[in-house]
Protein backbone atom coordinates (compact mmCIF):
# COMPACT_ATOMS: atom_id res chain seq x y z
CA UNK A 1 49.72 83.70 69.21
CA UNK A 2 48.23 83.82 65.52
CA UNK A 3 47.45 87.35 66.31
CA UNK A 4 50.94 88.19 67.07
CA UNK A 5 52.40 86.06 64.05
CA UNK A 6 50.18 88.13 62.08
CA UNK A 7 51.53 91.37 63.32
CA UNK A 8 54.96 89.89 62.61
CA UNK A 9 54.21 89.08 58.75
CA UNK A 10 52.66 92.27 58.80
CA UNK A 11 55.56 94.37 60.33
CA UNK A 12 58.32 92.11 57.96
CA UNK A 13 56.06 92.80 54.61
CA UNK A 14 55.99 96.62 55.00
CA UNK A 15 59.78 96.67 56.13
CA UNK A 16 60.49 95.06 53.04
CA UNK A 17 58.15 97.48 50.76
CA UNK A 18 59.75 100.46 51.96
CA UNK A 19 63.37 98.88 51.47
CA UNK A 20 62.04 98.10 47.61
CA UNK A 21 60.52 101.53 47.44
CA UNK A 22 64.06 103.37 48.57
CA UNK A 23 65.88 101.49 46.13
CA UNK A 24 64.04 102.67 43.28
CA UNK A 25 62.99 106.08 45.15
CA UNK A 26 66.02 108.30 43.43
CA UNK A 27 65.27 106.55 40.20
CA UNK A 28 61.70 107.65 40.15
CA UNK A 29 62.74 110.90 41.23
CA UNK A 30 65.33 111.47 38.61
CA UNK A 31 64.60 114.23 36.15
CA UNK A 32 66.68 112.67 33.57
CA UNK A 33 66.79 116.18 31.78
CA UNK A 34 67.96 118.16 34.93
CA UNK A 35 71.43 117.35 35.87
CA UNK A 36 72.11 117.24 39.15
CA UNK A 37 75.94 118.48 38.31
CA UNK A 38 76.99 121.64 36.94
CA UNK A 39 78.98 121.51 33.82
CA UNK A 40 81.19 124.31 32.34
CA UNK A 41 79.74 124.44 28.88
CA UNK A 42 76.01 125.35 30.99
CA UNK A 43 78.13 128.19 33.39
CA UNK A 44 79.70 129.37 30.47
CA UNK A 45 76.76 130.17 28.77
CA UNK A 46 75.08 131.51 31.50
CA UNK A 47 78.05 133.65 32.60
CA UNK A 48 78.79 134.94 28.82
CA UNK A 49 74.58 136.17 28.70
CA UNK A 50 74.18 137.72 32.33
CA UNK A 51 77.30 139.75 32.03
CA UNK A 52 77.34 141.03 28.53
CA UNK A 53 73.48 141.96 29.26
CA UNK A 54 74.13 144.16 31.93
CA UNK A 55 77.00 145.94 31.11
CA UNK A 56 75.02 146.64 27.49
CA UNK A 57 72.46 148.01 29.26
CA UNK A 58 74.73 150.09 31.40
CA UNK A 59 76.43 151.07 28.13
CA UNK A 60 73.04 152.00 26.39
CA UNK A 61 72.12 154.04 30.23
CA UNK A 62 74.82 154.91 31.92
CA UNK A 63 78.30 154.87 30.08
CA UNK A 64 77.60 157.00 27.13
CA UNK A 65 75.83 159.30 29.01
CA UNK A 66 78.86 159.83 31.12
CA UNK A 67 80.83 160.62 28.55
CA UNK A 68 78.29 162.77 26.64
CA UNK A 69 78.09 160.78 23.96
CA UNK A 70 74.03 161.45 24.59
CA UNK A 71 72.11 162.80 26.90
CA UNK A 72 68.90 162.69 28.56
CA UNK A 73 66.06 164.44 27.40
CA UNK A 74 63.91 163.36 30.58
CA UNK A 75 64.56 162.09 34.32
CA UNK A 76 67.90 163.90 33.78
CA UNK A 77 69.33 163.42 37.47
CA UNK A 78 72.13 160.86 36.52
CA UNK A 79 73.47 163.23 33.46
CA UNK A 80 73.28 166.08 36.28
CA UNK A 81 75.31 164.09 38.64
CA UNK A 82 72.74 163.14 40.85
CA UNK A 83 74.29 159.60 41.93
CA UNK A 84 73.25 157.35 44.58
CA UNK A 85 74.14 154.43 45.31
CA UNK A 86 70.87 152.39 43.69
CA UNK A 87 71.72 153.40 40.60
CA UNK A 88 74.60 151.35 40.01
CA UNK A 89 74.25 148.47 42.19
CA UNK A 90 72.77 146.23 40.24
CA UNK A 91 76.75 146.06 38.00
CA UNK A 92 78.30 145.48 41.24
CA UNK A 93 75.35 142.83 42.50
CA UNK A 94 75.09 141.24 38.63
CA UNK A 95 79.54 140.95 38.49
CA UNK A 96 79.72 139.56 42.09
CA UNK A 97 77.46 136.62 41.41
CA UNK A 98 78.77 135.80 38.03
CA UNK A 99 81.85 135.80 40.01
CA UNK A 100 81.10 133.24 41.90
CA UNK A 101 79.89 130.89 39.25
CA UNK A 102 82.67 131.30 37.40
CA UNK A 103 84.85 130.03 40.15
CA UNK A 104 82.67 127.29 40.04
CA UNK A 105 83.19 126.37 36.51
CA UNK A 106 87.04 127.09 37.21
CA UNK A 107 86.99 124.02 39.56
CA UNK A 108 85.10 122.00 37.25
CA UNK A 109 87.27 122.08 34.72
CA UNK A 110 90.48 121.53 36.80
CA UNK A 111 88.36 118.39 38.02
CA UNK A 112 87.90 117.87 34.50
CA UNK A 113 91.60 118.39 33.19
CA UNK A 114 90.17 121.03 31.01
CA UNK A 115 92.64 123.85 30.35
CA UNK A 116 90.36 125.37 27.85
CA UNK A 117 87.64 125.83 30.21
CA UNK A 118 90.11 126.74 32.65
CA UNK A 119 91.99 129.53 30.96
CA UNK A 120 88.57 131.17 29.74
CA UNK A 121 87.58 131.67 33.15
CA UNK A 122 90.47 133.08 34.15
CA UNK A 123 89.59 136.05 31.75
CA UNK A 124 86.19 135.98 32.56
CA UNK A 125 87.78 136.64 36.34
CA UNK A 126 89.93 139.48 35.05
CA UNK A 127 87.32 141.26 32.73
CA UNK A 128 84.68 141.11 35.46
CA UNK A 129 86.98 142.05 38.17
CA UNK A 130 88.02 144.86 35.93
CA UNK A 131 84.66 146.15 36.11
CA UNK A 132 84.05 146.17 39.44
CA UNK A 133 87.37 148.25 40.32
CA UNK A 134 87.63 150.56 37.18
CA UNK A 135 84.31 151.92 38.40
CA UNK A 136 84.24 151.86 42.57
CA UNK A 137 87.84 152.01 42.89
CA UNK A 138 89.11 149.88 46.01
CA UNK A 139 86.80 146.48 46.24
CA UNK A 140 86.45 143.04 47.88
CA UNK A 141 89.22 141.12 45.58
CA UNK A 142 91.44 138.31 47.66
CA UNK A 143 88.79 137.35 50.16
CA UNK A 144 85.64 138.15 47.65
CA UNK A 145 84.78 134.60 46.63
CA UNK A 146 85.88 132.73 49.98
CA UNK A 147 82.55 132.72 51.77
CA UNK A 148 81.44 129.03 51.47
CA UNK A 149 85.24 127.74 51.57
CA UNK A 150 86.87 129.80 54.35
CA UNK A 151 84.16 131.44 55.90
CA UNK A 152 85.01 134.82 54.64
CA UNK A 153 81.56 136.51 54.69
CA UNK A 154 82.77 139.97 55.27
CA UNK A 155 85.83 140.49 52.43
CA UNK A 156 88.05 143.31 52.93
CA UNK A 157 88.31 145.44 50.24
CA UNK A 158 91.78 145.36 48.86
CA UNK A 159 93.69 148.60 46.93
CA UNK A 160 93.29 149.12 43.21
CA UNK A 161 96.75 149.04 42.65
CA UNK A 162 96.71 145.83 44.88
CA UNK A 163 93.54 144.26 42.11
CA UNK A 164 95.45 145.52 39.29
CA UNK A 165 98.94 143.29 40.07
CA UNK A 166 96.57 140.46 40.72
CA UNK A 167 94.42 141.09 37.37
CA UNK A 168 97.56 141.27 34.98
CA UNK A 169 99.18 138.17 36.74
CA UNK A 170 95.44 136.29 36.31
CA UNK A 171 96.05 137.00 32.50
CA UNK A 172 99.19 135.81 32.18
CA UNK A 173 98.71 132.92 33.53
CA UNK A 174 95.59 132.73 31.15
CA UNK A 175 97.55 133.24 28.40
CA UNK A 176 100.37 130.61 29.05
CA UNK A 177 97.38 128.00 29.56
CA UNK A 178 95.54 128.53 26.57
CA UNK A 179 98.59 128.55 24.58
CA UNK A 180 98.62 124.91 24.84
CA UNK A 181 95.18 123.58 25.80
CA UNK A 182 93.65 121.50 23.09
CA UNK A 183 90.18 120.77 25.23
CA UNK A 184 86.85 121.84 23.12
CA UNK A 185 84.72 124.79 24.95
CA UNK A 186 81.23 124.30 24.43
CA UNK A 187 78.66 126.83 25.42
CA UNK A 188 80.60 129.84 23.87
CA UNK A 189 78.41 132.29 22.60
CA UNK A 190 81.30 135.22 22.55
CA UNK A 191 84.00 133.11 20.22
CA UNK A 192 82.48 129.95 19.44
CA UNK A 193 84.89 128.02 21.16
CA UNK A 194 88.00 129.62 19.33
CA UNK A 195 90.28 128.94 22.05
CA UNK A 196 93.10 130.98 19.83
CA UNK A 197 90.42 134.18 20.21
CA UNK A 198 90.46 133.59 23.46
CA UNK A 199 93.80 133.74 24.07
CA UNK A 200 93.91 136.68 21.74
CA UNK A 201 91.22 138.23 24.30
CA UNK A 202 93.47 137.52 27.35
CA UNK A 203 96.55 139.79 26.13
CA UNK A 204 93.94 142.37 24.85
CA UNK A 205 92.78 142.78 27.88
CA UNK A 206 96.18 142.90 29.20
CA UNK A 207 97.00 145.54 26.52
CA UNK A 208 93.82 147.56 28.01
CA UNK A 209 95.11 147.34 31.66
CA UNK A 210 98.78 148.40 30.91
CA UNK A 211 97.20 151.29 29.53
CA UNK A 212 95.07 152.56 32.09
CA UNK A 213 98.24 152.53 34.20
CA UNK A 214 99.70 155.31 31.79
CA UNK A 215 99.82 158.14 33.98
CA UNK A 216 100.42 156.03 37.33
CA UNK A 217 102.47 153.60 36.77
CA UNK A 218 104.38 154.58 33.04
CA UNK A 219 107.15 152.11 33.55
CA UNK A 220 105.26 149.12 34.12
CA UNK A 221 102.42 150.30 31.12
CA UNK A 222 105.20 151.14 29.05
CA UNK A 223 107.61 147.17 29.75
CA UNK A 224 104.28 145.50 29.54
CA UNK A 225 102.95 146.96 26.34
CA UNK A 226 106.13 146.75 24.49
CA UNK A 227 106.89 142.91 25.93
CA UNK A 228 103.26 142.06 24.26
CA UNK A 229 104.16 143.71 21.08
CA UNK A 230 107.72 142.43 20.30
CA UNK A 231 106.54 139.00 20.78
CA UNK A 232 103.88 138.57 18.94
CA UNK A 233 103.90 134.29 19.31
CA UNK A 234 103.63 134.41 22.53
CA UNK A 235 101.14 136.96 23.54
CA UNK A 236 99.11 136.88 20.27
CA UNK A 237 96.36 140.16 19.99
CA UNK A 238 93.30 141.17 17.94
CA UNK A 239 93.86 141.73 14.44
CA UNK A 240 91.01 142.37 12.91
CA UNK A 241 87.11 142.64 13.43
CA UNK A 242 86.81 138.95 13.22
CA UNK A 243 88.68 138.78 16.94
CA UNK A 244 85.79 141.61 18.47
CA UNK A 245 84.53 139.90 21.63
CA UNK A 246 80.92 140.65 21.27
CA UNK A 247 78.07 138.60 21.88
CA UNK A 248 75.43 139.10 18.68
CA UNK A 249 71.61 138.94 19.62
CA UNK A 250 70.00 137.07 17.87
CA UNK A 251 65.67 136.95 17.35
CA UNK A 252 63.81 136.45 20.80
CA UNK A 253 64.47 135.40 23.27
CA UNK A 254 68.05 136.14 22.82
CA UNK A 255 67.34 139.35 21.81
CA UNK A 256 68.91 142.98 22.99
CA UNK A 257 67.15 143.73 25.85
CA UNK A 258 66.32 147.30 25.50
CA UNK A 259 63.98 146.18 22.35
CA UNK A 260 61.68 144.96 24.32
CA UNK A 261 61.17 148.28 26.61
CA UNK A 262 58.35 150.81 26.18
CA UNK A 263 59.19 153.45 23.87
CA UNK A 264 58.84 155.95 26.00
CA UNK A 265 61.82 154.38 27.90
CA UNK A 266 63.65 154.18 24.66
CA UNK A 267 62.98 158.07 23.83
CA UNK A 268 64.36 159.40 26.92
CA UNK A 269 67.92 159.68 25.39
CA UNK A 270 68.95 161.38 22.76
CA UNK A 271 71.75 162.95 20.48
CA UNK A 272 73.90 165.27 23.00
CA UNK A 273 75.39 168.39 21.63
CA UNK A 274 79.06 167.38 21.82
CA UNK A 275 78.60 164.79 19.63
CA UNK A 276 76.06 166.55 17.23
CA UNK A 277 78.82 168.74 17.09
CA UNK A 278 81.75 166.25 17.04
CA UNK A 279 80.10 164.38 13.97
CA UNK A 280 79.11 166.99 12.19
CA UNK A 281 82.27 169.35 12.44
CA UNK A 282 84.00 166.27 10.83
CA UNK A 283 81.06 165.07 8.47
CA UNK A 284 81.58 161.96 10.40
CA UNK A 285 78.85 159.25 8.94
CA UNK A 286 78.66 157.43 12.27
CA UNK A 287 75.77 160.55 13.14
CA UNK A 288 73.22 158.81 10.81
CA UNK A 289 74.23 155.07 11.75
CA UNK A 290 73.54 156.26 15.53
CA UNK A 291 71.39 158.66 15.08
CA UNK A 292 68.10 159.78 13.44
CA UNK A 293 66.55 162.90 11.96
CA UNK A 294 64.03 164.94 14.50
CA UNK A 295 61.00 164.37 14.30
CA UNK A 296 59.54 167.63 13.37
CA UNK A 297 60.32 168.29 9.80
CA UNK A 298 59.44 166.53 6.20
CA UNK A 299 62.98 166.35 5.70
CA UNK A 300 65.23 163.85 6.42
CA UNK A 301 68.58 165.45 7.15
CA UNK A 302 68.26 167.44 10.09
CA UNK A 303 69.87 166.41 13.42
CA UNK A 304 69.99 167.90 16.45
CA UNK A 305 71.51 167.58 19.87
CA UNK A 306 70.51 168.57 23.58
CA UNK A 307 73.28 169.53 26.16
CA UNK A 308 74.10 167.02 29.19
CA UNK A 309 72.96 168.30 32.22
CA UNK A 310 70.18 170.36 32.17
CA UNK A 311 67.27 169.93 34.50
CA UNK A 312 64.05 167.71 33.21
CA UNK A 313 61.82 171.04 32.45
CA UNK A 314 65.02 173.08 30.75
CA UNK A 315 65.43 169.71 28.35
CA UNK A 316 61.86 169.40 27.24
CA UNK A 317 61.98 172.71 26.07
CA UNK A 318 64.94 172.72 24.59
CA UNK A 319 64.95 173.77 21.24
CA UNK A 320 61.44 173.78 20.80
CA UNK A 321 61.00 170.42 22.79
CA UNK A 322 61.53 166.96 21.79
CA UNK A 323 60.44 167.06 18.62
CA UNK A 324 63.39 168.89 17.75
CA UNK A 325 65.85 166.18 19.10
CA UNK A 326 67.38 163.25 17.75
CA UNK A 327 66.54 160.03 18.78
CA UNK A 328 68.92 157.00 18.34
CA UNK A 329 68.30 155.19 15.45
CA UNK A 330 66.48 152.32 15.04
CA UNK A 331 69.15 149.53 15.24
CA UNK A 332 69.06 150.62 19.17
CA UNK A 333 65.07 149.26 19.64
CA UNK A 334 63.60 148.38 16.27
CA UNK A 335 65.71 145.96 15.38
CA UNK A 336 66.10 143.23 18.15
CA UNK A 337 69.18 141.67 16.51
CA UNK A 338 70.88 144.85 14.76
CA UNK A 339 73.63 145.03 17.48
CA UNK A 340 76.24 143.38 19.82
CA UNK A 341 77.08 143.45 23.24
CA UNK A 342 80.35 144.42 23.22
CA UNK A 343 83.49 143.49 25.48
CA UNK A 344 86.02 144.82 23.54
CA UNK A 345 86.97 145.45 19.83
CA UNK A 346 89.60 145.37 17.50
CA UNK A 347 89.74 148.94 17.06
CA UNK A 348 90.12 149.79 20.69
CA UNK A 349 93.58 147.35 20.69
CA UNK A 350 95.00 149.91 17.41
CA UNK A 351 94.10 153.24 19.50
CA UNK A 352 95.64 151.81 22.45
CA UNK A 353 98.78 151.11 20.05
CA UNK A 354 98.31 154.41 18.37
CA UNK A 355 98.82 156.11 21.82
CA UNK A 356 101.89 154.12 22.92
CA UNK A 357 103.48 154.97 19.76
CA UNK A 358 102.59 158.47 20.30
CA UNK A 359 104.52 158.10 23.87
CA UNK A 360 107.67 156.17 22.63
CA UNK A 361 106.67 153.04 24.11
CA UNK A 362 106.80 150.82 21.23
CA UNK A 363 107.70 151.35 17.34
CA UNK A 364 105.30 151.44 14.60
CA UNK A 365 103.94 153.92 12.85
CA UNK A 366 101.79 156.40 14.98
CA UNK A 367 99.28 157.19 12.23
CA UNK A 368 99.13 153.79 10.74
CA UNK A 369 97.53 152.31 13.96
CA UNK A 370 95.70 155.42 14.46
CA UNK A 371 93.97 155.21 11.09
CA UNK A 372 93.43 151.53 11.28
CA UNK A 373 91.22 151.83 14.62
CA UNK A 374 89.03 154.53 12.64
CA UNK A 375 89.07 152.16 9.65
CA UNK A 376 87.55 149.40 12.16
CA UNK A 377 85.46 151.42 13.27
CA UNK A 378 83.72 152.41 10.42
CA UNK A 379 83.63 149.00 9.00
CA UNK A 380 82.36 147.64 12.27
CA UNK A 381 79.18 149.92 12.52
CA UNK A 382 79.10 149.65 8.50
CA UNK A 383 78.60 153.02 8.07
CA UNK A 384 77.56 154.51 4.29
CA UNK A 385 79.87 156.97 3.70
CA UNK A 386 77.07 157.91 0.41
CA UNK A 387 75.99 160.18 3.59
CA UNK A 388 78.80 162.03 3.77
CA UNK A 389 81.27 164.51 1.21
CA UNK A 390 84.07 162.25 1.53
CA UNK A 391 84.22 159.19 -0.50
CA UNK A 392 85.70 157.12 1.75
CA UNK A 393 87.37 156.81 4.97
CA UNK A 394 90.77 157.53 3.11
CA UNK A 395 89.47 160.73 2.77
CA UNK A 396 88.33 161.47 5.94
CA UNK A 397 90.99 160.33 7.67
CA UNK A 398 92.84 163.20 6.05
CA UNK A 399 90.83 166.13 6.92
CA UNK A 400 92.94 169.01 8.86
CA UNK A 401 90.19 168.40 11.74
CA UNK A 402 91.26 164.56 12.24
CA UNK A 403 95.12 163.43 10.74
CA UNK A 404 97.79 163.99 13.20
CA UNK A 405 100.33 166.42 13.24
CA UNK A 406 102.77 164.74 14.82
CA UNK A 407 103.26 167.33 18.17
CA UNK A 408 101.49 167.06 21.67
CA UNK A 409 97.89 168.05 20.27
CA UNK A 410 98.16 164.40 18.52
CA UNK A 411 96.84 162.42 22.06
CA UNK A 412 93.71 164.40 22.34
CA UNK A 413 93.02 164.14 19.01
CA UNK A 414 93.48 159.97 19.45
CA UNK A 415 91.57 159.74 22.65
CA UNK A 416 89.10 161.78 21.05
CA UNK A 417 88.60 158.88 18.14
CA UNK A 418 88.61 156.21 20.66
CA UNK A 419 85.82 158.04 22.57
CA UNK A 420 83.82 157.86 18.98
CA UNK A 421 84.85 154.10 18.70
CA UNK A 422 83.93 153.62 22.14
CA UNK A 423 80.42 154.07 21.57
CA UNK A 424 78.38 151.70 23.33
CA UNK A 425 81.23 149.76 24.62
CA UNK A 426 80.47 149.53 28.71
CA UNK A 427 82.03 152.67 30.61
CA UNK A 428 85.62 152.38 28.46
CA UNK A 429 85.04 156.47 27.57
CA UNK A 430 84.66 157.44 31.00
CA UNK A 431 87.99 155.40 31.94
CA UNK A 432 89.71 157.15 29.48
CA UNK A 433 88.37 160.40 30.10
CA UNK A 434 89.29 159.95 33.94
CA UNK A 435 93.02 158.92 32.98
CA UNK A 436 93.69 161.39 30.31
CA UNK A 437 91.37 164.29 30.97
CA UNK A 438 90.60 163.92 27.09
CA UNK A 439 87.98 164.91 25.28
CA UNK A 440 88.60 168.06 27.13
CA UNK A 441 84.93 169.53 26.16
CA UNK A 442 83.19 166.83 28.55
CA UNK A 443 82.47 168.96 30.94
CA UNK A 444 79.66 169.52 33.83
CA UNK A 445 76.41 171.21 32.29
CA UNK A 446 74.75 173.65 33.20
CA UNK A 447 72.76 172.73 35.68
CA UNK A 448 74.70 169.30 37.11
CA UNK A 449 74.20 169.13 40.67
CA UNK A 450 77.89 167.77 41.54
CA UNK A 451 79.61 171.21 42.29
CA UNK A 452 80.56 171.62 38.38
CA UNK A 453 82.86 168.71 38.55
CA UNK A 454 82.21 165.04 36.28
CA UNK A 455 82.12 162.08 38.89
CA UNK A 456 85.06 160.06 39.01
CA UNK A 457 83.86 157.33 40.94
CA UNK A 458 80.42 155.26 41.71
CA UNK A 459 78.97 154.97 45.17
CA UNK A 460 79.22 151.50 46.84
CA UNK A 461 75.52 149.49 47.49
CA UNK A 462 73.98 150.42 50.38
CA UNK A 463 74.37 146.77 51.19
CA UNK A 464 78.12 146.90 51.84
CA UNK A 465 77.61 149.85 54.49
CA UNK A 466 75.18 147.91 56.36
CA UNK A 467 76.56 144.32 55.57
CA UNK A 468 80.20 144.56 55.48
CA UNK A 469 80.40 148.14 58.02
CA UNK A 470 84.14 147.30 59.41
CA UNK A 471 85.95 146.62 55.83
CA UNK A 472 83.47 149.52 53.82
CA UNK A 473 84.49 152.11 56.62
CA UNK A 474 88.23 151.06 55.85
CA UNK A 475 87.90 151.79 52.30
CA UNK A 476 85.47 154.80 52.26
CA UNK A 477 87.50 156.63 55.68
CA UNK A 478 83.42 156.60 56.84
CA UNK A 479 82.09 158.63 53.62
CA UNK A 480 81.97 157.44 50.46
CA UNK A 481 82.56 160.07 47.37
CA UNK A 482 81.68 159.93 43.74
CA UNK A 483 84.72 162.50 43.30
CA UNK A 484 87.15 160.57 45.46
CA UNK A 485 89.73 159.47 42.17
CA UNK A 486 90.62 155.91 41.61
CA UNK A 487 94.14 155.01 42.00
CA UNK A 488 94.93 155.28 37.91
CA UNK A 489 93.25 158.91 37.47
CA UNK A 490 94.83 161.44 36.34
């Protein structure tokens, strides 16, 4: 009997040590500084850094190489065309999943009641969104973020033209929220929780869009554009520098990424020939902000470009071989915190202007908006025109190779500014390029291995063939096509 009393008291005291260790078992476990909840300010931030890193890296790679604003000097297959599906994936794979965090912090702020956080995300939705379609063309869009919640783990890929309707709604709607929301947005490292820049951003990007339906859609670009202009209240836009959306690096570790490759990495592009030509034809001072001297002479003012698409071995000989080739200059490795990853800039917004004026969409003066987005430029990149024989950009502006003559030569001679001011801005050349045809001297070199035409399109991850077969087959007809046009091409 004492035995079994003893077992008892035995059984009750243990009973009631684990019932006093579960009480305070989540207590002890606690980290008190990991929350165990998301917040928008911590998506934000994340969100703002993953994005504007990848698509500055795919500027710095990809995009100006594209649109032969450089070239490569060595492992030359993507300037000859030589696309596969790898090289690109990680934009697609890097967008997707920012995607999906951002629809996170979209519902946290609606449980919130926080419009601000809200409206930014809406952008954030658009701009990414943007990317995805601009460069594959037809993509996952309606069903894309409804895996957990629906079950929707193989997304059909919806139309361009069907993304674009749902982009420019997305920003309207982001535009009539922000208008009013009075909610603080911590965590913004693009505007520093400005929610008026942000809602500046919304109908820029909106302004952007409209545009790239020029040649498909000229109605729609043309009632959009001017409804944006003529009421300037309610769809404010960028108007100056101070509304760029660019995130700046700062020292490490939030520095620009590329400073901390090799520098043989860094050395495999260089100054292409079109724009060695470009900036020199015009005395343009933006060749030595961008560029350097070669290496191969005491002097200091010699610059030289390679052509885009020449084969590794016809590159390194080029000219004498690398030592006769510009590098980029040193704010593009030597200085960690010299530049910005940009989203989109002020003088983008007056070319876009500049060209609907040109068309007769909205009124304004043709050359005043033209020479205010090469005036932004310049002061942007804070360029020394004690380089240059002009004095100032007054002067340049004016030179029979740049001012506008007022007849159908003027577009090209706008697009072919906005390619300049499009340096290092994502793959915004190559969209125009594909819309407009303009600069007409991008064209295949020499040895490009795509049949002597530019790609219009990137291949889609290998991981949506095998993945998502049934919905990629739809889209692709069973062969996908880096010349297959997207819907707004011309």
């Amino acid at each position: 009997m004492k035995t079994i009393t003893k077992t008892l008291a035995c059984i009750l005291a243990i009973n009631l040590l684990l019932v006093s260790c579960t009480k305070t078992f989540d207590e002890i476990n606690t980290n008190p500084n990991s929350p165990e909840e998301a917040f928008p300010n911590l998506l934000l931030t994340g969100i703002l850094e993953s994005t504007l890193n990848e698509t500055a890296l795919r500027a710095f790679e990809q995009g100006n190489v594209i649109t032969q604003l450089t070239a490569k000097f060595i492992f030359t297959d993507f300037d000859r065309y030589d696309w596969n599906a790898g090289q690109t994936a990680g934009l697609w794979n890097v967008m997707y999943k920012n995607l999906r965090d951002n629809n996170t912090m979209k519902q946290l702020a609606k449980n919130l009641n926080n419009e601000s956080y809200e409206g930014v995300s809406l952008i954030l939705r658009t701009w990414m969104f943007t990317n995805l379609t601009d460069n594959w063309g037809a993509i996952p869009y309606s069903e894309a973020l409804n895996g957990l919640s629906f079950g929707k783990f193989k997304p059909v890929y919806d139309s361009q033209q069907e993304v674009y309707a749902g982009l420019l709604a997305t920003l309207d709607s982001a535009n009539t929220i922000l208008s009013t929301a009075k909610s603080t947005i911590d965590g913004d490292i693009l505007y520093n929780g400005s929610v008026e820049k942000w809602q500046k951003l919304a109908n820029s990007l909106k302004l952007r869009l409209l545009m790239r339906m020029s040649e498909v859609d000229p109605n729609q670009a043309e009632q959009g554009i001017n409804e944006i202009i003529s009421n300037p209240n309610t769809y404010p836009i960028f108007n100056s520098n101070e509304d760029n959306a660019v995130m700046e690096y700062l020292a490490r570790p939030n520095n620009w990424p590329f400073s901390d490759y090799r520098v043989g990495s860094f050395n495999e592009w260089r100054l292409s020939l079109n724009m060695e030509n470009i900036l020199k034809g015009n005395d343009d001072p933006r060749l030595y902000t961008w560029f350097r001297p070669i290496d191969n002479v005491d002097s200091t003012d010699i610059y030289l470009g390679v052509p885009n698409g020449l084969s590794d071995g016809s590159a390194e000989t080029y000219n004498g071989g690398r030592s006769n080739l510009s590098r980029l200059s040193t704010l593009f490795y030597e200085q960690e915190d010299a530049i910005d990853a940009i989203l989109m800039t002020y003088s983008e917004i007056q070319f876009i202007l500049a060209e609907a004026a040109h068309r007769g969409w909205i009124g304004g003066s043709v050359d005043d908006y033209y020479n205010e987005g090469m005036r932004a430029t310049f002061n942007y990149w804070n360029v020394d025109w004690g380089t240059v024989s002009w004095a100032n950009e007054n002067e340049y502006m004016a030179q029979a190779n740049v001012a506008l003559v007022h007849d159908n030569t003027d577009l090209e001679k706008i697009i072919k500014q906005k390619w300049l001011s499009l340096f290092f801005t994502g793959y915004e050349a190559w969209n125009d390029y594909r819309r407009t045809g303009f600069p007409s001297f991008i064209v295949p070199g020499p040895e490009n291995l795509n049949n002597n035409m530019v790609p219009v399109k990137f291949l889609y991850p290998d991981s949506e063939q095998s993945l998502n077969n049934d919905n990629w087959n739809n889209a692709t007809g069973g062969t996908d096509n880096i010349n297959k046009k997207v819907w707004w091409a011309k």
